[in-house]
Protein backbone atom coordinates (compact mmCIF):
# COMPACT_ATOMS: atom_id res chain seq x y z
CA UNK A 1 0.00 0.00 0.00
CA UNK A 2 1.38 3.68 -1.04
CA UNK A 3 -0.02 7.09 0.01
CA UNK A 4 -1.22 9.36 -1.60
CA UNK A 5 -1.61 13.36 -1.81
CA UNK A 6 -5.08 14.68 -2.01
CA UNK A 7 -3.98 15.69 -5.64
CA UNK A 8 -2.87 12.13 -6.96
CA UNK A 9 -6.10 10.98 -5.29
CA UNK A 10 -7.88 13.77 -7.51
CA UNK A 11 -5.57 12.70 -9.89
CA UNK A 12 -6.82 8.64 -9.26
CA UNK A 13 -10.26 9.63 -9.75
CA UNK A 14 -9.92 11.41 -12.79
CA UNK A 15 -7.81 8.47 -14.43
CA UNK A 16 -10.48 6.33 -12.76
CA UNK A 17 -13.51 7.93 -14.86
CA UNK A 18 -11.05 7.79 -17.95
CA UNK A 19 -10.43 4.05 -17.60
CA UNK A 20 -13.57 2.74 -16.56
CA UNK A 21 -14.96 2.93 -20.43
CA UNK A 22 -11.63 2.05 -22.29
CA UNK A 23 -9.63 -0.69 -20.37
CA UNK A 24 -7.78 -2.46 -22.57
CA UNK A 25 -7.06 -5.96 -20.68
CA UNK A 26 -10.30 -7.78 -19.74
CA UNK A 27 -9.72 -9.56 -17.42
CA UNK A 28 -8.52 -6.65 -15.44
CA UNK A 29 -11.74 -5.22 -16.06
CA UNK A 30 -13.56 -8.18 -15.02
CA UNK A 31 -12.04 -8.32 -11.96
CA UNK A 32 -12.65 -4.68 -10.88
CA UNK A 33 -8.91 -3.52 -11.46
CA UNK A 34 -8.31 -0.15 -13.56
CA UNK A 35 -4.39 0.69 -13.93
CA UNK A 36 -4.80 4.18 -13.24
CA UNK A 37 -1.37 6.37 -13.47
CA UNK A 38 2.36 5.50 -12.80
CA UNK A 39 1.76 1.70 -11.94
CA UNK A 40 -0.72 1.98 -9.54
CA UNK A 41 -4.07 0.84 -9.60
CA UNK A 42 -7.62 1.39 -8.29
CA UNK A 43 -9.42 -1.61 -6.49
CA UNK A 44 -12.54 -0.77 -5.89
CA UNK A 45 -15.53 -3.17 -3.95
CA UNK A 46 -18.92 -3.09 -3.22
CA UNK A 47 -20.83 -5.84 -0.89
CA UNK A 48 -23.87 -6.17 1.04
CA UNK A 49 -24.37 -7.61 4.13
CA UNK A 50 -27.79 -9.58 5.68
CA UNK A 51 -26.65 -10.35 9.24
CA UNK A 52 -26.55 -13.86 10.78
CA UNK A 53 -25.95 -11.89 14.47
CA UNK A 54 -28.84 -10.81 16.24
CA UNK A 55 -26.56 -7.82 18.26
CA UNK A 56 -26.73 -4.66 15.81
CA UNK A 57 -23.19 -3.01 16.81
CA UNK A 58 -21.51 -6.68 15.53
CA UNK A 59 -23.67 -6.22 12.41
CA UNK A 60 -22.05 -3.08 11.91
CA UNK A 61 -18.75 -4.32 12.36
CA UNK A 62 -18.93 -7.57 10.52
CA UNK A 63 -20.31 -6.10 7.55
CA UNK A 64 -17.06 -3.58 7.62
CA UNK A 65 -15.03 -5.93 7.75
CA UNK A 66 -16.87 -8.01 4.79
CA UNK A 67 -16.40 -4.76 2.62
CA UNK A 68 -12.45 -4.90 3.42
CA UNK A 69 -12.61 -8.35 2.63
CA UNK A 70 -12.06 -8.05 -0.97
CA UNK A 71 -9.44 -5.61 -0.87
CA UNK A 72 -7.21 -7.16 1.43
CA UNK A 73 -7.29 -10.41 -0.78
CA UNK A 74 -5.94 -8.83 -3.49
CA UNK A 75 -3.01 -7.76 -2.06
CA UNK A 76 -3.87 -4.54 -0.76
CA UNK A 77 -2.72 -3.21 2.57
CA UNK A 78 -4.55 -0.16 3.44
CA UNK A 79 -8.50 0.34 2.31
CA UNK A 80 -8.27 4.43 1.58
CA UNK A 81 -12.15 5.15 1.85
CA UNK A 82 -15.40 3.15 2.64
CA UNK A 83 -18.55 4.23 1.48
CA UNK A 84 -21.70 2.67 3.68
CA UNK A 85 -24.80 1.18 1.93
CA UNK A 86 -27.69 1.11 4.89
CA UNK A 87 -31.23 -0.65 4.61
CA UNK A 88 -33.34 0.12 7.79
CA UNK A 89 -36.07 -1.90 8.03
CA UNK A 90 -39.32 -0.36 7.36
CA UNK A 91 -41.11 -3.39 9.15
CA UNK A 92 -40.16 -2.32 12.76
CA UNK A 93 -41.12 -0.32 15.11
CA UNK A 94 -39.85 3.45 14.76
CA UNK A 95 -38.12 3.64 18.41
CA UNK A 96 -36.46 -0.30 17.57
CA UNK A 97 -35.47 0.87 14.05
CA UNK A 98 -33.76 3.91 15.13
CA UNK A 99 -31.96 1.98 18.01
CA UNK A 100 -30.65 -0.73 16.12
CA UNK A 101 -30.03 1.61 12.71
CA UNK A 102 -28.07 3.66 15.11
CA UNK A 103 -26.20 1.08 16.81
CA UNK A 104 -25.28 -0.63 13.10
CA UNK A 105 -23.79 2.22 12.03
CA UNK A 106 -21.84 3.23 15.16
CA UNK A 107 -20.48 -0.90 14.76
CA UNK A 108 -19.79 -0.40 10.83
CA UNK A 109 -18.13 3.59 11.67
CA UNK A 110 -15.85 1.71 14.53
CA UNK A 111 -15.01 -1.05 12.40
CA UNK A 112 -13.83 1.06 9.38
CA UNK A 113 -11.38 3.15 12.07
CA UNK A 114 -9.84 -0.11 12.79
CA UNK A 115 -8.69 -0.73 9.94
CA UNK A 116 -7.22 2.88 9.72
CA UNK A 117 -9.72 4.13 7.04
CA UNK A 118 -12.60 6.55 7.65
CA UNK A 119 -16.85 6.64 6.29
CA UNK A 120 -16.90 9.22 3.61
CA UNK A 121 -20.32 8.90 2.66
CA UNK A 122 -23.13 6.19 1.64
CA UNK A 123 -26.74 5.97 0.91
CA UNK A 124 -29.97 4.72 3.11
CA UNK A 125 -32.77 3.48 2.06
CA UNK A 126 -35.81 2.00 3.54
CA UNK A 127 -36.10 -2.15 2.85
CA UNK A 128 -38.64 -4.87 4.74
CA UNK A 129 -35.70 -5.75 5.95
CA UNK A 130 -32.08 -4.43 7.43
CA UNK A 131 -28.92 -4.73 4.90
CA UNK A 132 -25.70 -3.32 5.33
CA UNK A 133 -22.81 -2.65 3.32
CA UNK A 134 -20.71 -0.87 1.73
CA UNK A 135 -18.34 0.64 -1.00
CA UNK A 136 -14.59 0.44 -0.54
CA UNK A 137 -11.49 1.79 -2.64
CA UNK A 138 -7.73 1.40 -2.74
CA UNK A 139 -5.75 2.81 -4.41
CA UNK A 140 -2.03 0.56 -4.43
CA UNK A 141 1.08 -0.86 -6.68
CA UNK A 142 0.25 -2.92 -9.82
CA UNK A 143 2.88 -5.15 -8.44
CA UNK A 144 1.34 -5.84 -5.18
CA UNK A 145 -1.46 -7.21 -6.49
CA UNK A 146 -2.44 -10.76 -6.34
CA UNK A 147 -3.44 -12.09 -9.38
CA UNK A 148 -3.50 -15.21 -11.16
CA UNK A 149 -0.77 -15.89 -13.42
């Protein structure tokens, strides 16, 4: 993992918009990997989350973590930004939905510091049921990618 400037970022995203429509290598492409300036690239994820845990906070922080996931297979050692994704359910109670909304977010914001990264933004919706997840984005060396050979 590298840092980077706020202007490379700005840089990153620019490239990122650029690339997105021409990549050259497919499978590259296919696997959500845009060389974006220089040798690095831009690994970007998205996942949602239906908990198995019945204790909103873990939620929260399991479906961080699930995000990361993706990232840190590939290679990556930092995750620069983390969108969230957030579902409350419209089938609860107001008071229990804004409790346990509350409490998943507060899990998923704590999770994301962990891992030395920070919530930039996100999106919530109303669903019958709660989801959670998220957006996340690294920017790193070509050559510490994993890929298959």
């Amino acid at each position: 993992g590298v840092w980077l400037s706020s202007t490379e970022i700005g840089v990153a995203g620019i490239a990122e918009r650029y690339w997105a429509g021409r990549c050259k290598w497919k499978r590259r492409c296919y696997r959500r990997v845009w060389t974006v300036f220089l040798g690095f690239s831009l690994f970007p994820t998205i996942v949602y989350f239906y908990s198995p845990v019945e204790d909103p906070y873990m939620t929260g922080w399991i479906a961080a973590q699930n995000v990361a996931t993706d990232i840190y297979c590939q290679g990556c050692e930092y995750v620069d930004n983390v969108l969230m994704s957030l579902a409350a359910s419209s089938e609860m109670p107001e008071k229990e939905r804004f409790i346990c909304t509350k409490q998943m977010m507060i899990g998923f914001d704590h999770s994301v510091k962990f891992m030395n990264s920070v919530v930039t933004g996100g999106q919530s919706v109303m669903n019958p049921w709660p989801l959670l997840g998220g957006i996340a984005k690294s920017i790193c060396k070509e050559e510490d990618l994993i890929t298959r050979a």
